[in-house]
PDB file of N, CA and C in Angstrom:
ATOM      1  N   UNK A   1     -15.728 -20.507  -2.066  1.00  0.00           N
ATOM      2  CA  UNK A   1     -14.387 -20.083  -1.708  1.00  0.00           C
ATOM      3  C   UNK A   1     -13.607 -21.311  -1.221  1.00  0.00           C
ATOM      4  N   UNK A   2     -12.386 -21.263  -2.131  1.00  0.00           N
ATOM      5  CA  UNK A   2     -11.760 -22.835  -1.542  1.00  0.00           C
ATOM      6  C   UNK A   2     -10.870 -22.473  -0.010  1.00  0.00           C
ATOM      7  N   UNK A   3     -10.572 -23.351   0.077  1.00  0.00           N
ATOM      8  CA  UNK A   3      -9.891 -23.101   1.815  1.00  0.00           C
ATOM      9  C   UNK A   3      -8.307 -22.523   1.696  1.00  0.00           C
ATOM     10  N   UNK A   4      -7.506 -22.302   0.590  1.00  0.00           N
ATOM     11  CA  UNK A   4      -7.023 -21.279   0.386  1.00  0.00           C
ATOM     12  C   UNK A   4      -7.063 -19.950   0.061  1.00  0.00           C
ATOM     13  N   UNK A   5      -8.473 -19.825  -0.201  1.00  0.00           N
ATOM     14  CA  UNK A   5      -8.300 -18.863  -0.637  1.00  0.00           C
ATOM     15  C   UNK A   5      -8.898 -17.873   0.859  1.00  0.00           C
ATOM     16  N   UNK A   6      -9.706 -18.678   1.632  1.00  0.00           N
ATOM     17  CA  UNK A   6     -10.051 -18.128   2.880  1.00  0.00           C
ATOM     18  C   UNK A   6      -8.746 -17.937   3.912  1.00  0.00           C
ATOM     19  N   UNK A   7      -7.596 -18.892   3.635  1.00  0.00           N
ATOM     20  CA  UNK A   7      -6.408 -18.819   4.455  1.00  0.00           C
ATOM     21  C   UNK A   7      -6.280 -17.137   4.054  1.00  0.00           C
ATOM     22  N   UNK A   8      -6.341 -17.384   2.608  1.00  0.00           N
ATOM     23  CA  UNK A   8      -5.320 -15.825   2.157  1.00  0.00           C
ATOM     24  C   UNK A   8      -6.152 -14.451   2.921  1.00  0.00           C
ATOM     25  N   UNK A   9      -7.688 -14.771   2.780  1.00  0.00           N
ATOM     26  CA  UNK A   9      -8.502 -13.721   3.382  1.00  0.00           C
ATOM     27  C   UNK A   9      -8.109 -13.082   4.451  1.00  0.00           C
ATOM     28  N   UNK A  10      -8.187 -14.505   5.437  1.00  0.00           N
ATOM     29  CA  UNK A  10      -7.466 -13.899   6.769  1.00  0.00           C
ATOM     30  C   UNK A  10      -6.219 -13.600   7.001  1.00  0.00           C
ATOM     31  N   UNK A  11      -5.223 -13.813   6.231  1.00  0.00           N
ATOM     32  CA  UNK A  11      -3.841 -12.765   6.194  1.00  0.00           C
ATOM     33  C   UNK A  11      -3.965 -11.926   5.684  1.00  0.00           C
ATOM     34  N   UNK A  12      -4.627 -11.522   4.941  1.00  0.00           N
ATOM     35  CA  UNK A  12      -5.067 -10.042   3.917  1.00  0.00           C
ATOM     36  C   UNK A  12      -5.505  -9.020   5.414  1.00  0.00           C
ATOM     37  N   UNK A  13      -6.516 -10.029   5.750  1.00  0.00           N
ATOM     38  CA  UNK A  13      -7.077  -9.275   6.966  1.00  0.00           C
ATOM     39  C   UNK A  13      -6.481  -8.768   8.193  1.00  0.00           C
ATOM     40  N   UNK A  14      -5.232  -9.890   8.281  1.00  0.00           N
ATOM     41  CA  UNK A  14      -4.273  -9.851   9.377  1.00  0.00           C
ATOM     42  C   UNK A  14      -3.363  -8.347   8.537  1.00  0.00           C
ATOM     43  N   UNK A  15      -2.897  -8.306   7.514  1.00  0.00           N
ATOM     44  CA  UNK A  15      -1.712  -7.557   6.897  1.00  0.00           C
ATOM     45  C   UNK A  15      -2.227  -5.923   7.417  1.00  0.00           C
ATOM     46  N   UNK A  16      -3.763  -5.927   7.343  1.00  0.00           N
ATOM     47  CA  UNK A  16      -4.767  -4.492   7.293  1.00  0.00           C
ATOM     48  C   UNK A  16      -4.411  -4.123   8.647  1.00  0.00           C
ATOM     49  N   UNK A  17      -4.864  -5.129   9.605  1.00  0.00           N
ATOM     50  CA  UNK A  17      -4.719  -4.706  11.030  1.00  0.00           C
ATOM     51  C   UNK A  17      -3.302  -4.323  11.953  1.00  0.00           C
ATOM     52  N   UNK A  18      -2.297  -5.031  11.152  1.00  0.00           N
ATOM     53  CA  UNK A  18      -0.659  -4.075  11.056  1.00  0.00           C
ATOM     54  C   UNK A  18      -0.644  -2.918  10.619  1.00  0.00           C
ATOM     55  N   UNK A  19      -1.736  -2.744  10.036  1.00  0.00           N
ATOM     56  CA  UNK A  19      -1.582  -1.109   9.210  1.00  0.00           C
ATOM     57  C   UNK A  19      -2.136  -0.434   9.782  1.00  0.00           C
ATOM     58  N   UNK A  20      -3.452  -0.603  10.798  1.00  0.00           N
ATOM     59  CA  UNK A  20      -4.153  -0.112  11.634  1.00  0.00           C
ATOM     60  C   UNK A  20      -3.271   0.104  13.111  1.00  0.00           C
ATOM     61  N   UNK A  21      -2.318  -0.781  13.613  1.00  0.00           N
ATOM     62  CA  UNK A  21      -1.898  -0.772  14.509  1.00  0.00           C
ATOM     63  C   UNK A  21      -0.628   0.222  14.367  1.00  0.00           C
ATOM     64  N   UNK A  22       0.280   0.429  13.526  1.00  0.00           N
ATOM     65  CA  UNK A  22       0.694   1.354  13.194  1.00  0.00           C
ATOM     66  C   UNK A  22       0.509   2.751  13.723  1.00  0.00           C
ATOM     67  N   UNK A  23      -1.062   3.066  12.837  1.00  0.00           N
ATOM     68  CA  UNK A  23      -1.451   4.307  13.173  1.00  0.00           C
ATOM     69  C   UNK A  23      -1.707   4.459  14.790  1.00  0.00           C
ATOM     70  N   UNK A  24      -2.846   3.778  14.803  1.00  0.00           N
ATOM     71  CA  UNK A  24      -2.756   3.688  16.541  1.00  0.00           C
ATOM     72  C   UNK A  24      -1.502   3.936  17.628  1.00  0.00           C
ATOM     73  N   UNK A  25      -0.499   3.461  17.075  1.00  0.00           N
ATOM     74  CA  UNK A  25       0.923   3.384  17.932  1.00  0.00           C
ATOM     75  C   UNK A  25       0.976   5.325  17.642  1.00  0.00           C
ATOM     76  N   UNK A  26       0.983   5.691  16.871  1.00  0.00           N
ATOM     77  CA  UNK A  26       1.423   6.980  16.424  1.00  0.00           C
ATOM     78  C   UNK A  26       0.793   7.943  17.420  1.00  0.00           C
ATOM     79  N   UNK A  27      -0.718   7.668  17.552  1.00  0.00           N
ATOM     80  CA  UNK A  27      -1.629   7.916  18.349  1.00  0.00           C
ATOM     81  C   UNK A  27      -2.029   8.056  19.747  1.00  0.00           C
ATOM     82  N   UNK A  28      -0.762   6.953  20.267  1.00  0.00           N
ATOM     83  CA  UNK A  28      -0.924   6.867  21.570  1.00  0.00           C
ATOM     84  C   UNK A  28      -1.689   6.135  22.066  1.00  0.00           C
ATOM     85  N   UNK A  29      -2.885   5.343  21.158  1.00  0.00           N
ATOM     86  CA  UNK A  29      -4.327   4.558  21.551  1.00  0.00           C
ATOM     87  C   UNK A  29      -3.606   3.089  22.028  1.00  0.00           C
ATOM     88  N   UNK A  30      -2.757   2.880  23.113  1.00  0.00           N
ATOM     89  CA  UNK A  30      -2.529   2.024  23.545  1.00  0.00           C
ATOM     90  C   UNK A  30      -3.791   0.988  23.985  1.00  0.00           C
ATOM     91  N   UNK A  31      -4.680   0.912  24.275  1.00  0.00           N
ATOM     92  CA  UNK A  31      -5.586  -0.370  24.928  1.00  0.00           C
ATOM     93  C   UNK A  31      -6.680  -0.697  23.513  1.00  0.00           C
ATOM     94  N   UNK A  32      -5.968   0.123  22.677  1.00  0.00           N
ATOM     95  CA  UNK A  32      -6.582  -0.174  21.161  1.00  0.00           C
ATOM     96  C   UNK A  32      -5.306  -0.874  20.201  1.00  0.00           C
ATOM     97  N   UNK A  33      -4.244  -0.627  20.866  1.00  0.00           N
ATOM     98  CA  UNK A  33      -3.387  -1.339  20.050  1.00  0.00           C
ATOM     99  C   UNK A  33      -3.321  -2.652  20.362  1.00  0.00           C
ATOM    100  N   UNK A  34      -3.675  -2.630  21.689  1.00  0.00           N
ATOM    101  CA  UNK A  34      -3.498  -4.515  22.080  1.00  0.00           C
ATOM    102  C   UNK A  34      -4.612  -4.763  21.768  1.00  0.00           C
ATOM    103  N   UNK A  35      -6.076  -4.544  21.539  1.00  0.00           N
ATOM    104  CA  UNK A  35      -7.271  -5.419  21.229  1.00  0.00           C
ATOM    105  C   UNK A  35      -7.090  -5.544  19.670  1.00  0.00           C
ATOM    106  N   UNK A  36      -6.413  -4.415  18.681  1.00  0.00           N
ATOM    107  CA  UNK A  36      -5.955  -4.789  17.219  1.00  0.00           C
ATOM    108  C   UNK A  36      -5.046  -5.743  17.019  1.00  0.00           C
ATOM    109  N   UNK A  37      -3.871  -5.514  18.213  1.00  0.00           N
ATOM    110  CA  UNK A  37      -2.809  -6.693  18.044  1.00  0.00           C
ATOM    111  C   UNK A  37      -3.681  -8.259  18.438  1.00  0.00           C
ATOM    112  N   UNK A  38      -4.519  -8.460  19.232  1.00  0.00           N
ATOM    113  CA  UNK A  38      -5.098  -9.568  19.282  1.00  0.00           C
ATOM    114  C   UNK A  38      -6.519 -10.016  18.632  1.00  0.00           C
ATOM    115  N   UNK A  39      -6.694  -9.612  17.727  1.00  0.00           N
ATOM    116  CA  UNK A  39      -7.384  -9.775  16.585  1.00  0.00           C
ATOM    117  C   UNK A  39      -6.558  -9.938  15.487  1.00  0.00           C
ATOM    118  N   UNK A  40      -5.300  -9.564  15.220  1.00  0.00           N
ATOM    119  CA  UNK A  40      -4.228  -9.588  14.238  1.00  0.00           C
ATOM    120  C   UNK A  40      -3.738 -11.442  14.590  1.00  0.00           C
ATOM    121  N   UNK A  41      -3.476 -11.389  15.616  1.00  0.00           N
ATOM    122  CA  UNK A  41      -3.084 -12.963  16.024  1.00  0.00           C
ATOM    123  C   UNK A  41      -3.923 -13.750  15.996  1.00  0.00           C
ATOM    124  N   UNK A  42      -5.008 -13.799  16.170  1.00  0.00           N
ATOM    125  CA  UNK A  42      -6.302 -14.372  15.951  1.00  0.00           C
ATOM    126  C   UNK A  42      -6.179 -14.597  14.557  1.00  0.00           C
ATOM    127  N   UNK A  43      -6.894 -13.951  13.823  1.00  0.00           N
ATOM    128  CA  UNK A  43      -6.749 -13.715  12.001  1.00  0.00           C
ATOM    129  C   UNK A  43      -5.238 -14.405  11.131  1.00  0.00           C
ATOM    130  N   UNK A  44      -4.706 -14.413  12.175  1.00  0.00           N
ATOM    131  CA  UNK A  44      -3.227 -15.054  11.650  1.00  0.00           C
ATOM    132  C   UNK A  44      -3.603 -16.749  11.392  1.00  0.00           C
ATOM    133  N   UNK A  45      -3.681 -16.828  13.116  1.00  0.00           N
ATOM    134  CA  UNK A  45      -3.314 -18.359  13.335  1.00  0.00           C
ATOM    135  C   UNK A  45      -4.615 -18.845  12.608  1.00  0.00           C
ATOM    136  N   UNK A  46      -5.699 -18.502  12.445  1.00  0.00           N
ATOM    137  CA  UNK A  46      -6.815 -19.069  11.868  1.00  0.00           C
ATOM    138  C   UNK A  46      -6.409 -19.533  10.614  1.00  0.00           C
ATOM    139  N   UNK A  47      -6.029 -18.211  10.134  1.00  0.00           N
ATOM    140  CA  UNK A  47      -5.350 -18.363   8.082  1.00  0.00           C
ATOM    141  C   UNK A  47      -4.412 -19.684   8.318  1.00  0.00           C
ATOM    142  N   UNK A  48      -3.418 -19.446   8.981  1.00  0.00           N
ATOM    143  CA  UNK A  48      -2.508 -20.686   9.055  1.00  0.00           C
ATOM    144  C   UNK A  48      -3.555 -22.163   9.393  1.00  0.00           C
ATOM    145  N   UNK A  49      -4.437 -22.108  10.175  1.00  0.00           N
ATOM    146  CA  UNK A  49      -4.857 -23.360  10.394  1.00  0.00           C
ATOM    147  C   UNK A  49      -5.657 -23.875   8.688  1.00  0.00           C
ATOM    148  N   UNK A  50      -6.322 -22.520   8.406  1.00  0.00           N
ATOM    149  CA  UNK A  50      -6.939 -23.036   6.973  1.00  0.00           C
ATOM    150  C   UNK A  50      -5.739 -23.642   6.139  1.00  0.00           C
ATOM    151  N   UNK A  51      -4.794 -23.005   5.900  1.00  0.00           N
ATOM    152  CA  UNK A  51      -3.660 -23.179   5.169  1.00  0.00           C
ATOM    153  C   UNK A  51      -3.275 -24.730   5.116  1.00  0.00           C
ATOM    154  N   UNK A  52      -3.218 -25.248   6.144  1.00  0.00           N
ATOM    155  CA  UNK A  52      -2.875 -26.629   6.480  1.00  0.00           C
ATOM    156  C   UNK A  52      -4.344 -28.043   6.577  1.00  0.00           C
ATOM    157  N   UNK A  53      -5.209 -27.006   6.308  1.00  0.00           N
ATOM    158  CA  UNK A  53      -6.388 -27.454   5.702  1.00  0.00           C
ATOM    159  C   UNK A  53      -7.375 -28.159   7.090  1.00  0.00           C
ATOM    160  N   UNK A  54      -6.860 -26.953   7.934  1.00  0.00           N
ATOM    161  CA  UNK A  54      -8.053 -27.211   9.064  1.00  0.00           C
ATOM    162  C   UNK A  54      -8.964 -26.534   9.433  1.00  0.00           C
ATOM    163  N   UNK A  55     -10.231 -26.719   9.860  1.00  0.00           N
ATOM    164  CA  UNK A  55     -11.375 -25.969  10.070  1.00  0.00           C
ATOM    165  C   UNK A  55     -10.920 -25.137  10.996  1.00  0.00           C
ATOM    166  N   UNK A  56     -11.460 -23.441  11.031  1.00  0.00           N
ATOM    167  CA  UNK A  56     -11.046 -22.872  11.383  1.00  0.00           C
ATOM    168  C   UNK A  56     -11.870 -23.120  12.764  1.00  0.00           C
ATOM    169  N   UNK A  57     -12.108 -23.070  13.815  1.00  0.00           N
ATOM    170  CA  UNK A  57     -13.291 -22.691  14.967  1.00  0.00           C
ATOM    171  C   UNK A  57     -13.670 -21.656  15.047  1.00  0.00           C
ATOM    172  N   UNK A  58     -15.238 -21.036  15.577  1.00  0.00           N
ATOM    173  CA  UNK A  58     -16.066 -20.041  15.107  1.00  0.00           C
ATOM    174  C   UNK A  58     -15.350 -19.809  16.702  1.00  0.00           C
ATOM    175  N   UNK A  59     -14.785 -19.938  17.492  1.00  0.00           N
ATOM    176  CA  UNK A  59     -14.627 -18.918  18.916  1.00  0.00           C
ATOM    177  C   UNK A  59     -13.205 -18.622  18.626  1.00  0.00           C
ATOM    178  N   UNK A  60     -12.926 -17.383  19.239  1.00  0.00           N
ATOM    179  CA  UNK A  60     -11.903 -16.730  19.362  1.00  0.00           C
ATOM    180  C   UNK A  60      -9.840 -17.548  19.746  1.00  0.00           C
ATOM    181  N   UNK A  61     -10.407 -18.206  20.443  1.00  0.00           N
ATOM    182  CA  UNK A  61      -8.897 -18.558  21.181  1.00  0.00           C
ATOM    183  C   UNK A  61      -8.898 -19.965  20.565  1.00  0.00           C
ATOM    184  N   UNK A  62      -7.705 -19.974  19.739  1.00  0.00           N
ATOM    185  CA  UNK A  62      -7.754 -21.345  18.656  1.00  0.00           C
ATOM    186  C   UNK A  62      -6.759 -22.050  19.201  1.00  0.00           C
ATOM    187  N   UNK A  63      -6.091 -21.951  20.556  1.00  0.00           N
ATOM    188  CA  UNK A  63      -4.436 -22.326  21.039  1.00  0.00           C
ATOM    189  C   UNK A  63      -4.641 -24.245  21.068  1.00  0.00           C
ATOM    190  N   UNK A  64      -6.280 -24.362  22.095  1.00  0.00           N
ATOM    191  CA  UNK A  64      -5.891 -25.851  22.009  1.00  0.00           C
ATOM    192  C   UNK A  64      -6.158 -26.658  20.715  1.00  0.00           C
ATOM    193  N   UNK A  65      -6.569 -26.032  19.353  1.00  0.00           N
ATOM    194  CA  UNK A  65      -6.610 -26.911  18.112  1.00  0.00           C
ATOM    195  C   UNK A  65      -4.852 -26.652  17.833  1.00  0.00           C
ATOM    196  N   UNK A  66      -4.587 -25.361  18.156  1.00  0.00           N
ATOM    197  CA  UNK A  66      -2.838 -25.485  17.559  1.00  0.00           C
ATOM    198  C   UNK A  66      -2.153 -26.929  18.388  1.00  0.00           C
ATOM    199  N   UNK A  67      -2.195 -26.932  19.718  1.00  0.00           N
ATOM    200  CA  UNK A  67      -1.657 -27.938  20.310  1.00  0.00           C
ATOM    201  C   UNK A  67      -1.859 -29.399  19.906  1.00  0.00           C
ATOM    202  N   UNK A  68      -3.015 -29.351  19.258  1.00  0.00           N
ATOM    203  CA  UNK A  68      -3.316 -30.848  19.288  1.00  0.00           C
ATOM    204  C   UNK A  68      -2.631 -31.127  17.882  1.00  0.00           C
TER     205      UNK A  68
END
């Protein structure tokens, strides 16, 4: 899998979890909408870091590779 095409994965993946959060909102499952919404941001910024052709990091909170 080239490193675009893993960018695209994880926006595919990100696009699903808008669709999930959606329902949830409908639902009322508020403390499920913020752990989907932050897995959605997660899955985002990762795709974007592949995109620009950087290794993604295997832990969760990617803020200080964005900064640098």
């Amino acid at each position: 899998m080239t490193a675009d095409e893993l960018a695209r994965s994880y926006f595919s993946r990100a696009r699903k979890r808008l669709a999930a959060l959606r329902a949830l909102m409908q639902e009322e499952a508020y403390p499920d909408v913020v752990g989907e919404s932050q897995e959605l941001v997660e899955l985002a910024l990762k795709g974007m870091l592949r995109w620009v052709g950087i290794d993604a990091p295997k832990w969760h909170d990617v803020g200080p590779i964005l900064t640098e």
